[in-house]
PDB file of N, CA and C in Angstrom:
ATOM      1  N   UNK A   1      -1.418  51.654 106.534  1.00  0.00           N
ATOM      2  CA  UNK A   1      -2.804  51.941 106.879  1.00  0.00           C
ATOM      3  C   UNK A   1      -3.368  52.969 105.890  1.00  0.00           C
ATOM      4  N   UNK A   2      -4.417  52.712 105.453  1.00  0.00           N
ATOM      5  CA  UNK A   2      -5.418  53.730 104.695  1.00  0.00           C
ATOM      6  C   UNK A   2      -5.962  54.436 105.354  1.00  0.00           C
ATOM      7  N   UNK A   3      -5.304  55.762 104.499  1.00  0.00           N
ATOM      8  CA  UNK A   3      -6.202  57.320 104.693  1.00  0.00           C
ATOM      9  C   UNK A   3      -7.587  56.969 104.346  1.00  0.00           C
ATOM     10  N   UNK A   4      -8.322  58.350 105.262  1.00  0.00           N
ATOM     11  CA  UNK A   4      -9.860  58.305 105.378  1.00  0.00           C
ATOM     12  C   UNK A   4     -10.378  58.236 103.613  1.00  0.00           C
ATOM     13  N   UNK A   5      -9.855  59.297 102.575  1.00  0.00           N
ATOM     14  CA  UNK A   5      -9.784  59.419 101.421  1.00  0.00           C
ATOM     15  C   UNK A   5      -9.853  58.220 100.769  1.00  0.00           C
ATOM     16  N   UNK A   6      -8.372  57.305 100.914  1.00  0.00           N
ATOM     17  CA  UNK A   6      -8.359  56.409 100.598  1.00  0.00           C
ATOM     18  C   UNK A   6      -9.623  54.996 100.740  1.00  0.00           C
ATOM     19  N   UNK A   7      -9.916  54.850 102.114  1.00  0.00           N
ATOM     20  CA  UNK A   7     -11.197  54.434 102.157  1.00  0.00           C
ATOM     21  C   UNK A   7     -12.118  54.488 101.315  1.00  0.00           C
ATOM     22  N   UNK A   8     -12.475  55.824 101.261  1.00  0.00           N
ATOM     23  CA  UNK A   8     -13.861  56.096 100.326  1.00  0.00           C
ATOM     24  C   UNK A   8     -13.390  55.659  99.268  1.00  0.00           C
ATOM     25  N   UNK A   9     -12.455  56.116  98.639  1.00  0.00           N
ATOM     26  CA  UNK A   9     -12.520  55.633  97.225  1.00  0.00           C
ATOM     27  C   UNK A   9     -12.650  54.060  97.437  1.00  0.00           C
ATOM     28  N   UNK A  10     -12.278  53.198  97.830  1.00  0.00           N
ATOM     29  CA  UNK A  10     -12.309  51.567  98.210  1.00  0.00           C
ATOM     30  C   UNK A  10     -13.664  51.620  98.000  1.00  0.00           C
ATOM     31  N   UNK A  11     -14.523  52.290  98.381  1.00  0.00           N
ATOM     32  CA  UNK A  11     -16.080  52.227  98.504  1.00  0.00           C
ATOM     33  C   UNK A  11     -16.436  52.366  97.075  1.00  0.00           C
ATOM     34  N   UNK A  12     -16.588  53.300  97.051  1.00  0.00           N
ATOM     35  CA  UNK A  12     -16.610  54.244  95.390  1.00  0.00           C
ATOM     36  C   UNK A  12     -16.358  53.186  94.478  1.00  0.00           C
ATOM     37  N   UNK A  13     -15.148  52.330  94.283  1.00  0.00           N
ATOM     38  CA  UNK A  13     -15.026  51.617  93.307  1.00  0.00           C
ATOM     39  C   UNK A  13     -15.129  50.326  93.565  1.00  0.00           C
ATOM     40  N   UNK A  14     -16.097  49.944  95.018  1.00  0.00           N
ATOM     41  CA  UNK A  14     -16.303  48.544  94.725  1.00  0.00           C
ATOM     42  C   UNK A  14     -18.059  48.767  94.671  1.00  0.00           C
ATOM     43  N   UNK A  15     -18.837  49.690  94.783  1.00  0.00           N
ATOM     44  CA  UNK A  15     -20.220  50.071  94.714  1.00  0.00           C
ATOM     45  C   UNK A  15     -20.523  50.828  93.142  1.00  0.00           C
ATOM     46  N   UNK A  16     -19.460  50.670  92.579  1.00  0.00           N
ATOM     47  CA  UNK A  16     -19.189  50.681  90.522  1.00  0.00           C
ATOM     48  C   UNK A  16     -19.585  50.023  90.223  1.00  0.00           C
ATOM     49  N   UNK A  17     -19.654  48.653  90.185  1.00  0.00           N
ATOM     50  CA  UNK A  17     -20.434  47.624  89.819  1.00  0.00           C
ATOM     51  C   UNK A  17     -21.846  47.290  89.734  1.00  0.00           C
ATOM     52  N   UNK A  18     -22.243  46.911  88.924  1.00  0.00           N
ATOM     53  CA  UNK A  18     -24.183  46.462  89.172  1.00  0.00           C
ATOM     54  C   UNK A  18     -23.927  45.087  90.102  1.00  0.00           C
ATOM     55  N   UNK A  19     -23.703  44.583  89.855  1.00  0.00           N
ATOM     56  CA  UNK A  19     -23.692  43.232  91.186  1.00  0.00           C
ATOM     57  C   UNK A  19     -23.563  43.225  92.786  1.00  0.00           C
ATOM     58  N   UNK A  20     -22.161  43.997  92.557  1.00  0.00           N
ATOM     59  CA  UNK A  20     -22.424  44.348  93.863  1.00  0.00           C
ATOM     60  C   UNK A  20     -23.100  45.403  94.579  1.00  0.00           C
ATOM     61  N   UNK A  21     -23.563  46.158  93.446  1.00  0.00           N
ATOM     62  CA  UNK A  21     -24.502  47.072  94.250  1.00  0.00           C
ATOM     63  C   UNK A  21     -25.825  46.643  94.797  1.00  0.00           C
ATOM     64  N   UNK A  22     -26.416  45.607  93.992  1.00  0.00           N
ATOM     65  CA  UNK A  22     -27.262  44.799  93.789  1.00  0.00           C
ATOM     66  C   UNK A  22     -27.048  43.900  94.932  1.00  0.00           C
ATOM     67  N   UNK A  23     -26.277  43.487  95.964  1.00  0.00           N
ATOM     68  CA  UNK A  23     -25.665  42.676  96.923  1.00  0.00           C
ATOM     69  C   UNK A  23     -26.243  43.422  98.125  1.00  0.00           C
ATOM     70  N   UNK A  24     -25.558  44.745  98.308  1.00  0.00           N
ATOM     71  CA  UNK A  24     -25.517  45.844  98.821  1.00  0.00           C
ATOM     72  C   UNK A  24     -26.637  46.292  99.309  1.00  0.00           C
ATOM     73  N   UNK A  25     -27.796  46.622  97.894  1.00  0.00           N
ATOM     74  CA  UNK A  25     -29.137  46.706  98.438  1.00  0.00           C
ATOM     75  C   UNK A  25     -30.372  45.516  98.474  1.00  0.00           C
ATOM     76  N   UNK A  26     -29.812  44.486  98.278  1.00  0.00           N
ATOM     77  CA  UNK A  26     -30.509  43.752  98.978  1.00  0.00           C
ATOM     78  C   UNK A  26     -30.387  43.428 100.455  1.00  0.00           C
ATOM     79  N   UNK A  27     -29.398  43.527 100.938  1.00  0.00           N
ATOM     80  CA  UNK A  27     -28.379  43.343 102.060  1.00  0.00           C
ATOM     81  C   UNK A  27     -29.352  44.412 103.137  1.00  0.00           C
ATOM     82  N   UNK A  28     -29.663  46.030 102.527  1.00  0.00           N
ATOM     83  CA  UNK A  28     -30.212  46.836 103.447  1.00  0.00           C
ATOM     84  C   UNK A  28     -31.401  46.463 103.417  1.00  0.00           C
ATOM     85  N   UNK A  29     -32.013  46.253 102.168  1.00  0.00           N
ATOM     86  CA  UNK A  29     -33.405  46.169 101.832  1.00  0.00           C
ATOM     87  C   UNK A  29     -34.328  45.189 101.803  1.00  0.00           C
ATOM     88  N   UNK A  30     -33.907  44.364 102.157  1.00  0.00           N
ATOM     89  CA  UNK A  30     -34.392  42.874 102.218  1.00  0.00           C
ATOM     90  C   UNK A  30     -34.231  41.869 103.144  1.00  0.00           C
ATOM     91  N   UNK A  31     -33.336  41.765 103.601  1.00  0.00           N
ATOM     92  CA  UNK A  31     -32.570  41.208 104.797  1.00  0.00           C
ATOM     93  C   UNK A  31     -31.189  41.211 104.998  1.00  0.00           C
ATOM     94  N   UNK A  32     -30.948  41.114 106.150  1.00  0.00           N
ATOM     95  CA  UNK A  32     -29.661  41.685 106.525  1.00  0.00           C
ATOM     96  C   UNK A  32     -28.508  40.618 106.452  1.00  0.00           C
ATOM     97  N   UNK A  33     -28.820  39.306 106.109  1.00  0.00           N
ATOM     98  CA  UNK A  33     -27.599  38.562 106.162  1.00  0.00           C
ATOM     99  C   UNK A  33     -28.459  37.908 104.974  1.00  0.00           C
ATOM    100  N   UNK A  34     -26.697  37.140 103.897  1.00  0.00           N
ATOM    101  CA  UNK A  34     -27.168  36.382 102.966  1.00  0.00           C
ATOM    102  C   UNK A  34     -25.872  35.412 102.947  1.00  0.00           C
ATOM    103  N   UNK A  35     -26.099  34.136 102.090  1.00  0.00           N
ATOM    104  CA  UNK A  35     -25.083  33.639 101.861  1.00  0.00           C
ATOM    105  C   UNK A  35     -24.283  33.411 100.303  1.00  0.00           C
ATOM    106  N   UNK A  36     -23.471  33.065  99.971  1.00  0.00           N
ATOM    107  CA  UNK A  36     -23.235  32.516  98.758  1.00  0.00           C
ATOM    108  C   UNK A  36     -24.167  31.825  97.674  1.00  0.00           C
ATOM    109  N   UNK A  37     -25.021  30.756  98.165  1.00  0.00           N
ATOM    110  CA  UNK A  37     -25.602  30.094  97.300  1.00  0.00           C
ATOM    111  C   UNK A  37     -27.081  30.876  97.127  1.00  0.00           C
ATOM    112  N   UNK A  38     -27.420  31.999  98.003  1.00  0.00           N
ATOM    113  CA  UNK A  38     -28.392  32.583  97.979  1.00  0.00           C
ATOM    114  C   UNK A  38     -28.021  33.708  96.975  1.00  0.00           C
ATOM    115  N   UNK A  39     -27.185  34.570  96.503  1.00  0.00           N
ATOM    116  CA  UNK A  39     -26.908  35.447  96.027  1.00  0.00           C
ATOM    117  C   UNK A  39     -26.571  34.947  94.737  1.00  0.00           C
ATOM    118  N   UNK A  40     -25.553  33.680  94.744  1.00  0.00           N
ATOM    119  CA  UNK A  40     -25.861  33.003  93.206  1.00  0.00           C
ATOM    120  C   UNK A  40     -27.468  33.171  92.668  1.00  0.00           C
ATOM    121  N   UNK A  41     -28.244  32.117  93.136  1.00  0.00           N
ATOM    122  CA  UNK A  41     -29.959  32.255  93.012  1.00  0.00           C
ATOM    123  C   UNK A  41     -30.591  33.227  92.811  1.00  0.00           C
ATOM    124  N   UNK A  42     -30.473  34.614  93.847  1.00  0.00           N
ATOM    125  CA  UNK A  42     -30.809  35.194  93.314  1.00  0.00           C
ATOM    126  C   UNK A  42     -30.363  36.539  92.498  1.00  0.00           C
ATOM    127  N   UNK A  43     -29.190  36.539  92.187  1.00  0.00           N
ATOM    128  CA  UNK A  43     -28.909  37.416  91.222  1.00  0.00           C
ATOM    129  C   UNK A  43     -28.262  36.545  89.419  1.00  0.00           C
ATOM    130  N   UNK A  44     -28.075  35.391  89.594  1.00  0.00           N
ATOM    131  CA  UNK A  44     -28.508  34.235  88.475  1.00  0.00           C
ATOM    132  C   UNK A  44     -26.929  35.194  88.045  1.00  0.00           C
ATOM    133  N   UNK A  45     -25.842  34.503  89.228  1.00  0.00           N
ATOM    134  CA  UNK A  45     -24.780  35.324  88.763  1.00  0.00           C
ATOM    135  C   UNK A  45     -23.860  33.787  89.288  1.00  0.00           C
ATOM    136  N   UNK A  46     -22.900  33.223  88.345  1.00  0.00           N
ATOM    137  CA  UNK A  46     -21.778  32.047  88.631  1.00  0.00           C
ATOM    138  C   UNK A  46     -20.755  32.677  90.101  1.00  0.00           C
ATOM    139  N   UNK A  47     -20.922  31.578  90.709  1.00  0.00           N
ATOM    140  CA  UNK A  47     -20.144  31.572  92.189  1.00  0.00           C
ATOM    141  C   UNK A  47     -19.240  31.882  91.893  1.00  0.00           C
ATOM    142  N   UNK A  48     -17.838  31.443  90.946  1.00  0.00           N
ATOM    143  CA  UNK A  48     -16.729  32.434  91.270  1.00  0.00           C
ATOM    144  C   UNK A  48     -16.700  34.044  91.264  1.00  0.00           C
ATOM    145  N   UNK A  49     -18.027  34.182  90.470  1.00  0.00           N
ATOM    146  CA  UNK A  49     -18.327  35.731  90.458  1.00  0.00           C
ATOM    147  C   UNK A  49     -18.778  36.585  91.687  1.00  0.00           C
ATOM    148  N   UNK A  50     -19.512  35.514  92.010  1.00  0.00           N
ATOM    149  CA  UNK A  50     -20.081  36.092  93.456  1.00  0.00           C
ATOM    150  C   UNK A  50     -19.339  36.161  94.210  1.00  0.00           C
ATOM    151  N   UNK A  51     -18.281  35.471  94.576  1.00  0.00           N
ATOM    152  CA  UNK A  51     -16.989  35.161  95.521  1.00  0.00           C
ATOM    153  C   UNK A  51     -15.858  36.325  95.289  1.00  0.00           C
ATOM    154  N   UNK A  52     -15.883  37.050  93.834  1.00  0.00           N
ATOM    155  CA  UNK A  52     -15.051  37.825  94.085  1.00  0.00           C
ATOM    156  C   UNK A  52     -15.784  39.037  94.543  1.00  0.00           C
ATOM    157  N   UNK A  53     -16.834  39.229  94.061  1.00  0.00           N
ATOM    158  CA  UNK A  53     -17.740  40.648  94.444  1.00  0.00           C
ATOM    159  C   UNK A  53     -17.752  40.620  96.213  1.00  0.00           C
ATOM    160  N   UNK A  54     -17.444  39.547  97.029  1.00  0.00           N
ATOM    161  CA  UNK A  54     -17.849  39.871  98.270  1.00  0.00           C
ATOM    162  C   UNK A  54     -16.929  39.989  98.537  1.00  0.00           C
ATOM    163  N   UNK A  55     -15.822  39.648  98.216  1.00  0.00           N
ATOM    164  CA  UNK A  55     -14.298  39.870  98.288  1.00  0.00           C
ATOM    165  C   UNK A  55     -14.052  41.502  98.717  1.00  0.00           C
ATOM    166  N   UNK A  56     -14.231  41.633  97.206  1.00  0.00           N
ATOM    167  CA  UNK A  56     -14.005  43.100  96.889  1.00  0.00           C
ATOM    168  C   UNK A  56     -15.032  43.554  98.031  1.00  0.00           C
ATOM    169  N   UNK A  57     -16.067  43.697  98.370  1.00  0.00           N
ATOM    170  CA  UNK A  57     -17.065  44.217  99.022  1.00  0.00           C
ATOM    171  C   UNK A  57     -16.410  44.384 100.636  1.00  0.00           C
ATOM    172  N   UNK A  58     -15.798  43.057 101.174  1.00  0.00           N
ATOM    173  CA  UNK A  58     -15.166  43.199 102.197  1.00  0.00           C
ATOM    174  C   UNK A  58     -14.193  43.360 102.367  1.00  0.00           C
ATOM    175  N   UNK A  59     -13.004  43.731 101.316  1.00  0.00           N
ATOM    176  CA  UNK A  59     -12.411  44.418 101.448  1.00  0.00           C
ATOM    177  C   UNK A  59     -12.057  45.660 101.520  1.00  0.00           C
ATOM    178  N   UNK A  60     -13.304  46.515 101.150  1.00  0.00           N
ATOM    179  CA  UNK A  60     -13.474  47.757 101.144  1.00  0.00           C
ATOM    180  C   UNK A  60     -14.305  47.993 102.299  1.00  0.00           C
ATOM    181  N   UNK A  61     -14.130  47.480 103.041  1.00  0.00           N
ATOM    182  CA  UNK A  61     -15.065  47.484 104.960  1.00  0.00           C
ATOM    183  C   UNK A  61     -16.354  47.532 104.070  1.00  0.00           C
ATOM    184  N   UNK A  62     -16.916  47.190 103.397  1.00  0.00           N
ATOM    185  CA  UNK A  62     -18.453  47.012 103.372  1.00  0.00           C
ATOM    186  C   UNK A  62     -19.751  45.692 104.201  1.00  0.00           C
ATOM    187  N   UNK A  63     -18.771  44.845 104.181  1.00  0.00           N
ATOM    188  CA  UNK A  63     -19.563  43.679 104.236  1.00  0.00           C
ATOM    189  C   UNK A  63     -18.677  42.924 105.601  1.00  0.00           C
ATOM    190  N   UNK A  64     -19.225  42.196 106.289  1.00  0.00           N
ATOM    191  CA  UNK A  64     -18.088  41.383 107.165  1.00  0.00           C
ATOM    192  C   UNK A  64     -18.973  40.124 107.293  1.00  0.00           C
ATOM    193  N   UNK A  65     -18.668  38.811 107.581  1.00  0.00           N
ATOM    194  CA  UNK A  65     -19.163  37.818 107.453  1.00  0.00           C
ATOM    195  C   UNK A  65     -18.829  37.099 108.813  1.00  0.00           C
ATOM    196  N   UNK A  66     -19.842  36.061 109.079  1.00  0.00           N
ATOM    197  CA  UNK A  66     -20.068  35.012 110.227  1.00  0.00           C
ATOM    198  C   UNK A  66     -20.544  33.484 109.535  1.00  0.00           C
ATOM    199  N   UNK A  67     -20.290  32.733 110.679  1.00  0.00           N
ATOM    200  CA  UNK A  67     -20.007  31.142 110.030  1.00  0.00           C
ATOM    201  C   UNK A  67     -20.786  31.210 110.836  1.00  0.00           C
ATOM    202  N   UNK A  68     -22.384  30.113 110.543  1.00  0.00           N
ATOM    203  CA  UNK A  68     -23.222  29.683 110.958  1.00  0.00           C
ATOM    204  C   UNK A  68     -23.189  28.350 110.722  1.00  0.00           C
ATOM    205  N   UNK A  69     -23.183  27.630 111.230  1.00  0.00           N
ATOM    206  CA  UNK A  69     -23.008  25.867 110.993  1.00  0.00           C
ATOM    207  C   UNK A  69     -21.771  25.664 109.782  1.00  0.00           C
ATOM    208  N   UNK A  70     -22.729  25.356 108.919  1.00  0.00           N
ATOM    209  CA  UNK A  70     -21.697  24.851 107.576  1.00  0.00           C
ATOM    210  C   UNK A  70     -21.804  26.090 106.508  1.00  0.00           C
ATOM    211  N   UNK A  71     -22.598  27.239 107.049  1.00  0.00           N
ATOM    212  CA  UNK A  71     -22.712  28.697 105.868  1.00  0.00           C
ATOM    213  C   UNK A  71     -22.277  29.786 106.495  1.00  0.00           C
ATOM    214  N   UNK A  72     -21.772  30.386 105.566  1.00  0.00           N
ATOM    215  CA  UNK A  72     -21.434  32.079 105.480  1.00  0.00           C
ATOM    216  C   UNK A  72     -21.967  32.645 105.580  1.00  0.00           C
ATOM    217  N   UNK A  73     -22.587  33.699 106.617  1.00  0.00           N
ATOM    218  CA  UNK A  73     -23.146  34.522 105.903  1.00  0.00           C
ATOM    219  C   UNK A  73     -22.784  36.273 105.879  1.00  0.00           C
ATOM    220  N   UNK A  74     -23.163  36.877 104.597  1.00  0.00           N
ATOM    221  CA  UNK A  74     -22.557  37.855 104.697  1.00  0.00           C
ATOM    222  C   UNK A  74     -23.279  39.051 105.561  1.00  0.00           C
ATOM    223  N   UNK A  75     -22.806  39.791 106.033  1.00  0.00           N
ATOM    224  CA  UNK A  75     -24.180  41.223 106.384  1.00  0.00           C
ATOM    225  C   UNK A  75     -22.917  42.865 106.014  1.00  0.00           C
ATOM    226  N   UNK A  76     -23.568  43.457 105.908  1.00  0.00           N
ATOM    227  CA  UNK A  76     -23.430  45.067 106.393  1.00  0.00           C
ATOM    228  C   UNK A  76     -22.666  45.177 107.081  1.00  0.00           C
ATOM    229  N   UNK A  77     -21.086  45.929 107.111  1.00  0.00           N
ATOM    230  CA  UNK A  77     -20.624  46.467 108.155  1.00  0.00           C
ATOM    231  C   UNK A  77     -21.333  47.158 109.081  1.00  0.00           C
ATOM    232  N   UNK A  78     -21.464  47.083 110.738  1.00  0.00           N
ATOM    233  CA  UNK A  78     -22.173  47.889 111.043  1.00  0.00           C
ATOM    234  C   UNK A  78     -20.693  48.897 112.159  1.00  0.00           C
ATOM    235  N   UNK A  79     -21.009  50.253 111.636  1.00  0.00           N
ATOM    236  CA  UNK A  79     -19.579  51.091 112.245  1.00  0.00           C
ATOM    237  C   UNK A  79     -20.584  52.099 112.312  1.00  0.00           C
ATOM    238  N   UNK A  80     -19.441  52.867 113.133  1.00  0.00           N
ATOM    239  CA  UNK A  80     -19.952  54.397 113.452  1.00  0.00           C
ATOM    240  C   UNK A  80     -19.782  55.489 112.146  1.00  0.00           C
ATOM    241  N   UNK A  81     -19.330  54.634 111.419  1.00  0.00           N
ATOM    242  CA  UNK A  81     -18.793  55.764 110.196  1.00  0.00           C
ATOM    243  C   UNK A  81     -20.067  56.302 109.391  1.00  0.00           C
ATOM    244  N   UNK A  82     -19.538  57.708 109.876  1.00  0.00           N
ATOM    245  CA  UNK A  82     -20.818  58.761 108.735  1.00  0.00           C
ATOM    246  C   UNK A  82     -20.951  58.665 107.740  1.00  0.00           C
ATOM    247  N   UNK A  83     -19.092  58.463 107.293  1.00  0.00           N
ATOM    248  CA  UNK A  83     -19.078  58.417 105.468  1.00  0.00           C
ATOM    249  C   UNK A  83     -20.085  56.954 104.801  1.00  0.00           C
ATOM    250  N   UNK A  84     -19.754  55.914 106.079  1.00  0.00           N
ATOM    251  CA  UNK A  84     -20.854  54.460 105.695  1.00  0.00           C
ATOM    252  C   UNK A  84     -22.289  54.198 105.430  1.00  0.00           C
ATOM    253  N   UNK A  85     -22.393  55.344 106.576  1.00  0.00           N
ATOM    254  CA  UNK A  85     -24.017  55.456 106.757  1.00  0.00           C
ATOM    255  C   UNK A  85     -24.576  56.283 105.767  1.00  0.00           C
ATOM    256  N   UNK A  86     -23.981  57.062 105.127  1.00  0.00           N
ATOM    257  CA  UNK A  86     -24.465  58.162 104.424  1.00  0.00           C
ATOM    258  C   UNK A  86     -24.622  57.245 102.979  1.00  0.00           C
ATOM    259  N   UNK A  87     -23.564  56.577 102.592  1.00  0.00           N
ATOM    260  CA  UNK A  87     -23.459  55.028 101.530  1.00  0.00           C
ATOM    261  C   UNK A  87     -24.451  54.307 101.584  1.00  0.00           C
ATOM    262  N   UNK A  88     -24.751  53.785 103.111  1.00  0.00           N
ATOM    263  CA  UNK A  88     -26.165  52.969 102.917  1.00  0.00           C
ATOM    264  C   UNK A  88     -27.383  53.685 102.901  1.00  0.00           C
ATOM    265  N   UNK A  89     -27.443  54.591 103.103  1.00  0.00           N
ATOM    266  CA  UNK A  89     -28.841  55.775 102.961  1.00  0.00           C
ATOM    267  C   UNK A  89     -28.768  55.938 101.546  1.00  0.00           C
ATOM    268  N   UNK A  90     -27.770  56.146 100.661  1.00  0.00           N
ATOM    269  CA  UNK A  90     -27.893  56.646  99.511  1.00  0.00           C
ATOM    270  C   UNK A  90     -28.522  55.156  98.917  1.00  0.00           C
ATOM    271  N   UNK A  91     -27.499  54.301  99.025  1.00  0.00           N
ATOM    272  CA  UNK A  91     -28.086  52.709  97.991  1.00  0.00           C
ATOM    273  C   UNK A  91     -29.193  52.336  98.401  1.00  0.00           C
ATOM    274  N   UNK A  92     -29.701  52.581  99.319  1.00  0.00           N
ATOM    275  CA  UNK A  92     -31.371  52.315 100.067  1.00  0.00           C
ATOM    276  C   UNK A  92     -32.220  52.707  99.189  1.00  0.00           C
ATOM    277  N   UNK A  93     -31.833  54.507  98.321  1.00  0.00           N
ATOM    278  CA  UNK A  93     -32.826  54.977  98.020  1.00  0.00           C
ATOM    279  C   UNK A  93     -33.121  54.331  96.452  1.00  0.00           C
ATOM    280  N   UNK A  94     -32.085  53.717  95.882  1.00  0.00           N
ATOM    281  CA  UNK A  94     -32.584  52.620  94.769  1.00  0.00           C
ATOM    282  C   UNK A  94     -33.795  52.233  94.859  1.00  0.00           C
ATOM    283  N   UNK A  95     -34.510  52.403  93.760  1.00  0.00           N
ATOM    284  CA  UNK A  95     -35.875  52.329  92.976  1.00  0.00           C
ATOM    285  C   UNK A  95     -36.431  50.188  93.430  1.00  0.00           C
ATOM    286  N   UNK A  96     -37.322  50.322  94.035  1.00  0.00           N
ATOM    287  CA  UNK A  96     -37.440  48.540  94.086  1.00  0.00           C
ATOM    288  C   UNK A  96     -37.976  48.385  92.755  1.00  0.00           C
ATOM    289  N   UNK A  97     -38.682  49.078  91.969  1.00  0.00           N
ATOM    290  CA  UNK A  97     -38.821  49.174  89.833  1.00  0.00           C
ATOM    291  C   UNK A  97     -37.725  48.496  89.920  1.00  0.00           C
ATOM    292  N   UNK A  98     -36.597  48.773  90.216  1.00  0.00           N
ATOM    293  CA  UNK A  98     -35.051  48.400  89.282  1.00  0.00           C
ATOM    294  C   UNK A  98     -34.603  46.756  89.575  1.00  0.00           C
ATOM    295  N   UNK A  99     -34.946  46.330  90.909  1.00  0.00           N
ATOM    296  CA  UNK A  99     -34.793  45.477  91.245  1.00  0.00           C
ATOM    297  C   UNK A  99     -35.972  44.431  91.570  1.00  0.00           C
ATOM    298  N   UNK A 100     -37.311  44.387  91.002  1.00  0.00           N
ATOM    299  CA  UNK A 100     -38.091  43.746  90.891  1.00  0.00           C
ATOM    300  C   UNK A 100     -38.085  42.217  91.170  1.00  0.00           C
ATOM    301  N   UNK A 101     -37.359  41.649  90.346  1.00  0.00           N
ATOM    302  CA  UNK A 101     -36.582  40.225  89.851  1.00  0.00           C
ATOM    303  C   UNK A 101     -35.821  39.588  91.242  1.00  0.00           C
ATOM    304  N   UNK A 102     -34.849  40.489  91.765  1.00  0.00           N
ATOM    305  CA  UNK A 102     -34.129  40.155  92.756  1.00  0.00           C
ATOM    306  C   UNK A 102     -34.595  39.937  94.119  1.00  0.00           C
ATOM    307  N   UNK A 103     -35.568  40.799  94.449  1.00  0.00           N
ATOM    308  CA  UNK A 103     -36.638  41.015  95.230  1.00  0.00           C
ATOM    309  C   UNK A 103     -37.662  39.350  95.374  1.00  0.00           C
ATOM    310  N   UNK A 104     -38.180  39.314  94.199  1.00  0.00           N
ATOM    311  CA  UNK A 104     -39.281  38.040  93.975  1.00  0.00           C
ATOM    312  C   UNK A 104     -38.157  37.240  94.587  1.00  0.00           C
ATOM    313  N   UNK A 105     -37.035  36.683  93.990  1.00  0.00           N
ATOM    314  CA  UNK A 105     -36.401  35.683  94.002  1.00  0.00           C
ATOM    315  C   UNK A 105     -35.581  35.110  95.484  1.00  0.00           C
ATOM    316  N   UNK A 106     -35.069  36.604  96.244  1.00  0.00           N
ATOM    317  CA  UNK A 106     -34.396  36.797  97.200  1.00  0.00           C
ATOM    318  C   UNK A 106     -35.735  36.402  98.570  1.00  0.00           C
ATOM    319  N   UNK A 107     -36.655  36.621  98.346  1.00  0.00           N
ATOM    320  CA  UNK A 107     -38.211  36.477  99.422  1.00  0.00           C
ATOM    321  C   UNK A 107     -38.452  35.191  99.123  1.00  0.00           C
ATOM    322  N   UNK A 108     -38.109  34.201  97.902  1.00  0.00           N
ATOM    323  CA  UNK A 108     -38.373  32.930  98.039  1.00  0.00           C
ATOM    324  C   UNK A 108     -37.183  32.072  98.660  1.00  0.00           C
ATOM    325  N   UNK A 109     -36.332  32.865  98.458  1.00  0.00           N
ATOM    326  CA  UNK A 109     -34.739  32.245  99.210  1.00  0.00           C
ATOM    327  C   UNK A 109     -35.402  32.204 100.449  1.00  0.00           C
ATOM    328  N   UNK A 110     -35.330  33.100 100.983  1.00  0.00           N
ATOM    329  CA  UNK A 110     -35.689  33.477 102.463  1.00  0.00           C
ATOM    330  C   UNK A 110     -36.434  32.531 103.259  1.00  0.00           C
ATOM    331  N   UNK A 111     -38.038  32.523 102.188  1.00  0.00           N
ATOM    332  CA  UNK A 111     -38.577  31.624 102.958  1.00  0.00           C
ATOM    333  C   UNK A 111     -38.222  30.336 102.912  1.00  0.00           C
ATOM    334  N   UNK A 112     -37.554  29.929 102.065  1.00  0.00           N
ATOM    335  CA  UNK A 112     -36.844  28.342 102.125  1.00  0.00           C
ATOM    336  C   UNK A 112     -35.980  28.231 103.359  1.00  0.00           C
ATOM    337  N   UNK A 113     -34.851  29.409 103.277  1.00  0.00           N
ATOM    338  CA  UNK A 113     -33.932  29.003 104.393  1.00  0.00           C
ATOM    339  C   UNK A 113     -34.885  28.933 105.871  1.00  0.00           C
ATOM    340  N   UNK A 114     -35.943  29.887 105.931  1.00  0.00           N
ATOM    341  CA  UNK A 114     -37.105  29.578 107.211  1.00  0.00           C
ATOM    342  C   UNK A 114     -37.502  28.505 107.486  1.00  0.00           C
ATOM    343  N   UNK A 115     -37.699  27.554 106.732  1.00  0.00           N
ATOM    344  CA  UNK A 115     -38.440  26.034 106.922  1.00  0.00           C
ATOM    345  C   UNK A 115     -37.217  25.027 106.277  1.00  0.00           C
TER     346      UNK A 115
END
């Protein structure tokens, strides 16, 4: 079992990445569940790539996933943990400037999967 320490760092070095940080705050900032073929689309990133970033993501308790018909989808751990919450308060405060692109693209996902 992993120390509390140990944890964080799991965090720390899977929120190193631009992709998955980029996962991360769309995840808080946009909507709360996504799937695979949506995160391909909109981060214009190849599925085995995406597949390992959520990997890594849920393996570091970030992310936990549910099967909806025939899709995945991923969301937000939601825990009591301070050290978590304090993680998603910080990646929240990312600039929407930075993520412009992901934003446009991720709101047209959305409304597709709606209709």
């Amino acid at each position: 079992m992993k120390t509390s320490i140990e944890n964080s760092i799991s965090v720390f070095k899977a929120l190193s990445e631009i992709t998955r940080l980029k996962i991360i705050w769309l995840l808080i900032n946009v909507d709360s569940k996504i799937c695979v073929s949506e995160i391909i689309d909109v981060l214009n990133v190849p599925q085995y790539n995406v597949s390992r970033h959520l990997r890594i993501l849920s393996k570091a308790g970030i992310l936990n996933e549910s099967k909806e018909g025939k899709w995945v989808y991923y969301f937000i751990n939601n825990t009591d943990s301070e050290f978590l919450n304090h993680i998603k308060r910080a990646v929240s405060t990312i600039s929407e400037n930075d993520m412009k692109t992901e934003i446009k693209r991720c709101k047209q996902k959305l409304l597709i999967r709606e209709n």
